[in-house]
Protein backbone atom coordinates (compact mmCIF):
# COMPACT_ATOMS: atom_id res chain seq x y z
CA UNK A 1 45.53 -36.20 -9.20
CA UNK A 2 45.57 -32.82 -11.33
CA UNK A 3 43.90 -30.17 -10.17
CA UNK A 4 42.21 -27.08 -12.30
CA UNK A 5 39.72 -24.36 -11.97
CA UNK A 6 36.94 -26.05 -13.87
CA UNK A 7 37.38 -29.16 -11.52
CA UNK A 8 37.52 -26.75 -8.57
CA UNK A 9 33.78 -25.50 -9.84
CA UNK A 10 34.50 -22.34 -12.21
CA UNK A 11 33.89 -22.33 -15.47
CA UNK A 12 35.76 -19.57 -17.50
CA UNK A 13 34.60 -20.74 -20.86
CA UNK A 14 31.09 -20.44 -19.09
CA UNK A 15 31.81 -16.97 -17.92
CA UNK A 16 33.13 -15.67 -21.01
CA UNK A 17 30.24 -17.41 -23.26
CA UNK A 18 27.77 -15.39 -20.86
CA UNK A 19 29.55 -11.92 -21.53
CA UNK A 20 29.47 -12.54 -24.77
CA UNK A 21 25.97 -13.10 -24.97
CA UNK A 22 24.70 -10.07 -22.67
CA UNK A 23 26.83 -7.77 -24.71
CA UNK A 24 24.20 -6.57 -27.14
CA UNK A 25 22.18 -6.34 -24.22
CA UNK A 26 24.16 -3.81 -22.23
CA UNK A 27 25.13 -2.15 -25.29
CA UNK A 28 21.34 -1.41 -26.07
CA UNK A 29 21.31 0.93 -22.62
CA UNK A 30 24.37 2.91 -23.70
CA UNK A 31 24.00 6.87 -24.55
CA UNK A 32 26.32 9.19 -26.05
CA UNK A 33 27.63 9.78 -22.06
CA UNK A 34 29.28 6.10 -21.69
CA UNK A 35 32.76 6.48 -22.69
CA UNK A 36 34.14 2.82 -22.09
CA UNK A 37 33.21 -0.11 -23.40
CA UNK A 38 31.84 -3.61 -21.62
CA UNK A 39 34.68 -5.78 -20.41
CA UNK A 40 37.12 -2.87 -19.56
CA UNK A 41 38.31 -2.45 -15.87
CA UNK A 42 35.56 0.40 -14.95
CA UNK A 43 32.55 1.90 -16.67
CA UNK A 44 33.13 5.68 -17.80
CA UNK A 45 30.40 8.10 -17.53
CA UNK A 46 30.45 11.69 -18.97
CA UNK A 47 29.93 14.04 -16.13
CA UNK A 48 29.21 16.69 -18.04
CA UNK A 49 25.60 17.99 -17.12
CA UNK A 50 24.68 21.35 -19.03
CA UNK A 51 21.43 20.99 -18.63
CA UNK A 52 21.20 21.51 -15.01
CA UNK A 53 22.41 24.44 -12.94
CA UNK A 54 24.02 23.10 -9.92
CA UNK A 55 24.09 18.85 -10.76
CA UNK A 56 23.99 16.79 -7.59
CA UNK A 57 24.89 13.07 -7.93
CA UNK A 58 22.56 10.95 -6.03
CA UNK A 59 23.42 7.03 -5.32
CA UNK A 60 21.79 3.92 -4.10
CA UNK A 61 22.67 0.19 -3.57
CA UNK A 62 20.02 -2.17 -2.65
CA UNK A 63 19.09 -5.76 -3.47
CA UNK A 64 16.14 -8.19 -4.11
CA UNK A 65 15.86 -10.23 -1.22
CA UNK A 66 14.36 -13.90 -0.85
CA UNK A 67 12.04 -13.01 -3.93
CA UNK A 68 14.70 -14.67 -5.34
CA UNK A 69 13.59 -17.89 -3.45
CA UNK A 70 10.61 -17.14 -5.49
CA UNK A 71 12.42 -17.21 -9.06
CA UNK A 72 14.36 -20.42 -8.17
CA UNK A 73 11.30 -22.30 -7.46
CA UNK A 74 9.80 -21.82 -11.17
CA UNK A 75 12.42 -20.97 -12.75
CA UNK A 76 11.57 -17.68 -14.27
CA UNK A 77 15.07 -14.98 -14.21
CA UNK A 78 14.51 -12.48 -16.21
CA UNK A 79 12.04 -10.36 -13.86
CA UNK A 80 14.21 -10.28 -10.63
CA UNK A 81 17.04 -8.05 -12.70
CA UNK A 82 13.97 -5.44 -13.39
CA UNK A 83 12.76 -5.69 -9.77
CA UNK A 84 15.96 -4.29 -8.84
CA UNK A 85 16.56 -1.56 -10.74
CA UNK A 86 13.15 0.10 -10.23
CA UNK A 87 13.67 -0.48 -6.67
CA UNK A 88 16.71 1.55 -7.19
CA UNK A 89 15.13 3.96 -8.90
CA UNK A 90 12.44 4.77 -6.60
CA UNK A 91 15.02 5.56 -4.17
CA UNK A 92 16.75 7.91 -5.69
CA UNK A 93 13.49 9.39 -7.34
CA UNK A 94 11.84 9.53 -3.70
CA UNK A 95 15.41 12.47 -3.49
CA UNK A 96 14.40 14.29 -6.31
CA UNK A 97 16.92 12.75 -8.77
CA UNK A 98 17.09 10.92 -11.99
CA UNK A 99 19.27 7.90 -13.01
CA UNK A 100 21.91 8.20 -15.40
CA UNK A 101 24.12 5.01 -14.79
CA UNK A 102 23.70 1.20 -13.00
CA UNK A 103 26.05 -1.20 -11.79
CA UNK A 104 25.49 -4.93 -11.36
CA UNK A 105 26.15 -8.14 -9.10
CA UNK A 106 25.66 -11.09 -9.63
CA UNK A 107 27.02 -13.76 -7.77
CA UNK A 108 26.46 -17.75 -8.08
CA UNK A 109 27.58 -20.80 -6.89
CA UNK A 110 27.74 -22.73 -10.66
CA UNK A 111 27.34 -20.63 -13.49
CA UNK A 112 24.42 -21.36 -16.28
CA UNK A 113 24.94 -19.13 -18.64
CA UNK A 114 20.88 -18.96 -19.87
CA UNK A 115 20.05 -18.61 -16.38
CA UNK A 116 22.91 -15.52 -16.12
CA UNK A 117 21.42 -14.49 -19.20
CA UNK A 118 18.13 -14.16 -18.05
CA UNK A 119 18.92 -12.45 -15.25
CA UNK A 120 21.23 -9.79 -17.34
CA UNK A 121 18.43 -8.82 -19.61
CA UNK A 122 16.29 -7.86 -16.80
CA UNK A 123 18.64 -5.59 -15.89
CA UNK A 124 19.32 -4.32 -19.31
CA UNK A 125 15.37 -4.03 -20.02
CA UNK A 126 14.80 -1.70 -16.82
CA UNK A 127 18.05 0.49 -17.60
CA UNK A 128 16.42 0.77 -21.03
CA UNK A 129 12.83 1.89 -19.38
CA UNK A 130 14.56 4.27 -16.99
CA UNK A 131 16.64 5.79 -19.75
CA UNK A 132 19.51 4.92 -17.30
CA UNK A 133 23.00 3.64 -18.50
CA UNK A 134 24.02 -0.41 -17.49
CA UNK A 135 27.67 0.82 -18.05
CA UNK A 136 29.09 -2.45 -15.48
CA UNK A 137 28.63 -5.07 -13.34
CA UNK A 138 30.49 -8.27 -11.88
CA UNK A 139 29.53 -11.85 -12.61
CA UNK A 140 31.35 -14.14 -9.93
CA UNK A 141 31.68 -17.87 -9.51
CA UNK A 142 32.15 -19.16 -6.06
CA UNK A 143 31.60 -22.46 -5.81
CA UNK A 144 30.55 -23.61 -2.05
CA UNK A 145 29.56 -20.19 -1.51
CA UNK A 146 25.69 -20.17 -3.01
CA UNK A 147 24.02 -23.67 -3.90
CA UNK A 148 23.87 -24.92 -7.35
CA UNK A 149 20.91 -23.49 -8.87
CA UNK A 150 20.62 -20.23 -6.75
CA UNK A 151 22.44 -17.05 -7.10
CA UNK A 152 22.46 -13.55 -5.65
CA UNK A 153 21.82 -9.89 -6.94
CA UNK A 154 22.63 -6.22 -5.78
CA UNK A 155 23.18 -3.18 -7.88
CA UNK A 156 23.91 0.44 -7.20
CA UNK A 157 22.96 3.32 -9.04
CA UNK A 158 23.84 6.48 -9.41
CA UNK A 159 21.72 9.58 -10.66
CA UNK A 160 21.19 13.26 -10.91
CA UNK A 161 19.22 16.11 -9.23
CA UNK A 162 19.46 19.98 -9.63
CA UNK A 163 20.04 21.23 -6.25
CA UNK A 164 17.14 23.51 -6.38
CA UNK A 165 14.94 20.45 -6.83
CA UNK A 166 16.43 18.25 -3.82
CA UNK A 167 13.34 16.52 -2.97
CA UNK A 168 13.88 16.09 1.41
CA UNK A 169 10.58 17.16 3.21
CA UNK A 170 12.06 19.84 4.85
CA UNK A 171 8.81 22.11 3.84
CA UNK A 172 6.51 19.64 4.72
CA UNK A 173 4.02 20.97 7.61
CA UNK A 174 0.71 19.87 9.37
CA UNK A 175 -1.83 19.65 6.80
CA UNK A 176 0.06 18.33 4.17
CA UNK A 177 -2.24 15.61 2.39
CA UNK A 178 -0.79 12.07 1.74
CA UNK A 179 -1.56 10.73 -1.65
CA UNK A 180 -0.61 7.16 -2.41
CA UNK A 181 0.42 5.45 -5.79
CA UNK A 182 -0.64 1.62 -5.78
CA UNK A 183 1.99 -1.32 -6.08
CA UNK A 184 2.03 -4.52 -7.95
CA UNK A 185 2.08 -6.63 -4.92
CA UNK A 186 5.44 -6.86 -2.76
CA UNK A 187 7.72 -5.51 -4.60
CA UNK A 188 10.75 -6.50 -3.12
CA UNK A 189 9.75 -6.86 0.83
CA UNK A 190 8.74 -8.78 2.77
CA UNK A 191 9.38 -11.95 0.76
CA UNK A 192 10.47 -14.19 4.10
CA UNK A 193 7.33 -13.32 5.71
CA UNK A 194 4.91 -13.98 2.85
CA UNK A 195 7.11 -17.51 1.87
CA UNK A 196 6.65 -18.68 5.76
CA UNK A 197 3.16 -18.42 5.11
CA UNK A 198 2.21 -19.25 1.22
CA UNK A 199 4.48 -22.10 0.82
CA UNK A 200 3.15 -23.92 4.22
CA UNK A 201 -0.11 -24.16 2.30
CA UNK A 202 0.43 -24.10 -1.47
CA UNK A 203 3.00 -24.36 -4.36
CA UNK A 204 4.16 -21.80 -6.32
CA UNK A 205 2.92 -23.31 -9.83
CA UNK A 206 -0.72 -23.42 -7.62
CA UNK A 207 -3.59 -21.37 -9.52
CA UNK A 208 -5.29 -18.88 -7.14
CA UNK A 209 -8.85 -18.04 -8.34
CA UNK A 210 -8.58 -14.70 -5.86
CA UNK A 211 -5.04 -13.93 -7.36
CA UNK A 212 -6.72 -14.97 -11.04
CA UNK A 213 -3.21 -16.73 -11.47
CA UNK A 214 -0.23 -19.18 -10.01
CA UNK A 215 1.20 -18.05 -6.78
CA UNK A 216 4.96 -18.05 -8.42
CA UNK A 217 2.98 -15.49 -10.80
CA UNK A 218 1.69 -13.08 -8.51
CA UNK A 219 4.93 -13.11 -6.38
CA UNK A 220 7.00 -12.23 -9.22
CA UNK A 221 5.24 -9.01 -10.36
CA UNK A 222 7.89 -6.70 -11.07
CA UNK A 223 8.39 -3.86 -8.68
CA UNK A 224 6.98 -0.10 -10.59
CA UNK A 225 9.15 2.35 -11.11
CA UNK A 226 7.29 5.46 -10.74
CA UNK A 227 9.79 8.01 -12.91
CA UNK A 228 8.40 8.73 -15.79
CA UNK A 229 5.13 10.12 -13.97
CA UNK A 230 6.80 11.66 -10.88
CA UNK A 231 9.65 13.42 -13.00
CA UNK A 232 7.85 16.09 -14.00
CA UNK A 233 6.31 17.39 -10.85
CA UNK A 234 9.12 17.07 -9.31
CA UNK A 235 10.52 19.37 -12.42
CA UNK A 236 7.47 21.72 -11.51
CA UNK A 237 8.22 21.70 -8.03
CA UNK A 238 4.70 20.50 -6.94
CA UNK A 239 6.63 17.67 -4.39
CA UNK A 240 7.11 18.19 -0.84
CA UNK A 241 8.02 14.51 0.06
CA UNK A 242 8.46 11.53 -1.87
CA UNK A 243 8.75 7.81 0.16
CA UNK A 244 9.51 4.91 -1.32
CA UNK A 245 7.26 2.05 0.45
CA UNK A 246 9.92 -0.24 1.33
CA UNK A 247 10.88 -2.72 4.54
CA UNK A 248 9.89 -1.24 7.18
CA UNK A 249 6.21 -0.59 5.35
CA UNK A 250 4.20 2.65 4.97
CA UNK A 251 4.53 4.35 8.64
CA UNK A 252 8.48 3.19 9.00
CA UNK A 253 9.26 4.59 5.52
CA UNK A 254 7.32 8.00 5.57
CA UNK A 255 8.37 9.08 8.63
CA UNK A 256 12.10 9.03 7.76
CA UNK A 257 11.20 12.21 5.39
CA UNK A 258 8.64 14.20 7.92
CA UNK A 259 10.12 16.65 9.78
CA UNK A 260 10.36 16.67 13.78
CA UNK A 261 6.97 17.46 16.08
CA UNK A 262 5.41 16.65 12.97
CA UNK A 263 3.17 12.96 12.57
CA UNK A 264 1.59 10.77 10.03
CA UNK A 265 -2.27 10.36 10.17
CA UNK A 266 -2.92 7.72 7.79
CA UNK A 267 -6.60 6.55 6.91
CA UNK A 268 -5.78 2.63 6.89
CA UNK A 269 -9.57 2.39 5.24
CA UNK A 270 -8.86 4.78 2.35
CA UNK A 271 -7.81 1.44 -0.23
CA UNK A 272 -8.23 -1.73 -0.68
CA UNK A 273 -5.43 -4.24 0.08
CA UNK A 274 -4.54 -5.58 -3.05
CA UNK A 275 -5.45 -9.92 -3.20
CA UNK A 276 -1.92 -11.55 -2.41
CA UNK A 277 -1.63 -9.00 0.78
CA UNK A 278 -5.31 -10.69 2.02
CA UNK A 279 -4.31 -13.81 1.00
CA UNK A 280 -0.93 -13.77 3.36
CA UNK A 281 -2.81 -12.07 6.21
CA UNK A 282 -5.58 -14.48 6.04
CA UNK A 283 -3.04 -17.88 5.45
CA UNK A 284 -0.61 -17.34 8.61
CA UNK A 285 -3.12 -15.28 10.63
CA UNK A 286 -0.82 -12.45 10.71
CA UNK A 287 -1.81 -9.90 12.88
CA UNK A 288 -2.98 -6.31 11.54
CA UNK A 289 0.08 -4.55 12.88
CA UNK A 290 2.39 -7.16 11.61
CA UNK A 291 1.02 -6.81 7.84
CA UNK A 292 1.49 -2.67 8.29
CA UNK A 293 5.06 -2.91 9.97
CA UNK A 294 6.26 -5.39 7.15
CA UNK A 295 4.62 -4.69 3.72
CA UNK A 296 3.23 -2.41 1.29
CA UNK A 297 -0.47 -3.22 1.38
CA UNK A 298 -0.42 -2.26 -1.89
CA UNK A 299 0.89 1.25 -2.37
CA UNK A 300 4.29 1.42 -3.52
CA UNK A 301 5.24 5.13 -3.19
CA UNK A 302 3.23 8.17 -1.22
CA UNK A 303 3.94 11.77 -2.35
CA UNK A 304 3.55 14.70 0.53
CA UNK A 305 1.56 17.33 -1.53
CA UNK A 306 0.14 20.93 -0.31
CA UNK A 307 -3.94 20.63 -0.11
CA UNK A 308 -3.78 23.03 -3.27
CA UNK A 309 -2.24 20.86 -5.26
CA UNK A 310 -3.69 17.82 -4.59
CA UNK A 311 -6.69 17.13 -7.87
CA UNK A 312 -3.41 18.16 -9.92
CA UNK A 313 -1.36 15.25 -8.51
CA UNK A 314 -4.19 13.05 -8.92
CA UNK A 315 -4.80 13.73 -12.32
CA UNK A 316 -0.74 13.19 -13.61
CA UNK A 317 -0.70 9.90 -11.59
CA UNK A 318 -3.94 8.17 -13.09
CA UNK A 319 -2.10 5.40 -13.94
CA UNK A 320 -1.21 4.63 -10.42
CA UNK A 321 -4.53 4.82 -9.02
CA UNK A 322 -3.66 7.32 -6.46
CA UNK A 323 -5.71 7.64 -3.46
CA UNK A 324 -5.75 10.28 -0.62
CA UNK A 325 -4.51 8.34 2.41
CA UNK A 326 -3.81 10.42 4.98
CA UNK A 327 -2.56 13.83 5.85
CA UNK A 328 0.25 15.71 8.20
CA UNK A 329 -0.70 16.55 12.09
């Protein structure tokens, strides 16, 4: 018997036809900073920076979890790719900094090049949004390793910050107000959780009339990215703290950036829980505590503001109906 690598499970012809089919796609996100092209053995980034004083480079990896469960089930791929950049985004933002450059995984057991594809451009569509650079990435093959029809993500990026505008919450102090932008849903945590409970009672391609679509619909709302609005004030300075509402929810993420003998005091009545978070509490009778330790409840990110600037936050974030929900004690 002969052996080869296609008969051993990877396709190179498959590989290859996917490269050459993301190409124009990656090449869309390029500036006049990205020295190298797609395919060579690393992605070159001009670290020139005149435009800021003192440049600080600021990088993140992160991935997308068991949404992905979520995007095998009904087959949609190309919003998992966003979720993941604007999750990396937001955690570089909730620093101070801006992105300039992204690198991407993407691992799978068989490779389908539409399904690659998909994934890709959701990538390539957020790095467009964020005005950040998809200069590389690694698609791998590994046969035995992930299931056919499932693959993994992760990504790191890597961004910018004047040092003067270091966003850390070292100035925050008692009576600091709490404002909170709203989510889309999850975002990207808490996925496990929420499956455990939704899919013991109903299918993804189900229609929920309190969701006003599918379940696979409403689990697959693409994580924000709050740049373009926070960018400026943190530009203007008007930023104490930034937290990005991640695992670990609202109290386990915020109080990573307030400073010692200080404490949240959150007003847990101050918004509405968006549908799918009622939905999951109210399915698996998940207690109160659990629901605040695990998700976002439906704010995504929570700026740390001085009271005198808080009806001038408001007003730049409109479109993330921010709400006062809490303060510093």
């Amino acid at each position: 018997m002969s052996f080869d690598y296609k008969s051993a499970g990877v396709n190179i012809e498959a590989g290859e036809e996917t490269v050459d089919r993301i190409k124009p796609l990656v090449k869309a996100t390029y500036n006049e900073k990205v020295l190298s092209e797609l395919g060579f053995f690393g992605g070159m980034y001009d670290a020139k920076f005149p435009e800021y004083k003192h440049p600080v480079l600021v990088a993140s990896t992160d991935g997308v979890g068991t949404k992905l469960k979520v995007a095998f089930m009904t087959g949609i791929h190309n919003t998992v790719g966003q979720d993941l950049v604007n999750h990396c985004v937001n955690d570089i933002l909730a620093c101070g900094a801006s992105p300039i450059f992204f690198l991407d995984y993407f691992g799978v057991g068989r490779l389908e090049p539409e399904v690659a594809v998909d994934v890709i451009s959701g990538f390539a569509k957020a790095c467009g949004e964020n005005g950040c650079a998809l200069i590389g990435g690694e698609t791998a093959e590994m046969p035995s390793l992930y299931q056919d029809g499932e693959y993994d993500v992760s990504g790191t990026i890597v961004g910018v910050v004047d040092k003067e505008n270091i966003v850390n919450g070292k100035d925050i102090k008692a009576g600091d107000i709490l404002i909170g932008l709203e989510s889309s849903g999850l975002h990207t945590n808490g996925y496990s959780l929420a499956r455990a409970v939704l899919f013991s009672k109903y299918n993804a391609n189900d229609h929920i009339e309190s969701l006003g679509m599918t379940l696979g619909e409403s689990l697959l709302k693409v994580h924000i990215s709050y740049l373009n609005e926070i960018k400026p004030l943190i530009e203007q300075k008007l930023l104490k703290g930034i937290s990005h509402i991640t695992g670990g929810g609202i109290v386990g993420n915020t109080k990573r950036i307030i400073p010692k003998g200080l404490e949240l005091d959150i007003n847990w009545d101050s918004w509405e829980w968006l549908p799918i978070f009622k939905l999951i509490q109210e399915t698996g009778n998940v207690a109160i505590d659990e629901m605040k330790h695990v998700f976002n409840l439906g704010i995504g990110m929570i700026l740390v503001v001085s009271p005198e600037k808080v009806e001038e936050i408001l007003s730049a974030t409109q479109k993330y109906n921010p709400k006062i929900i809490g303060k510093i004690k």
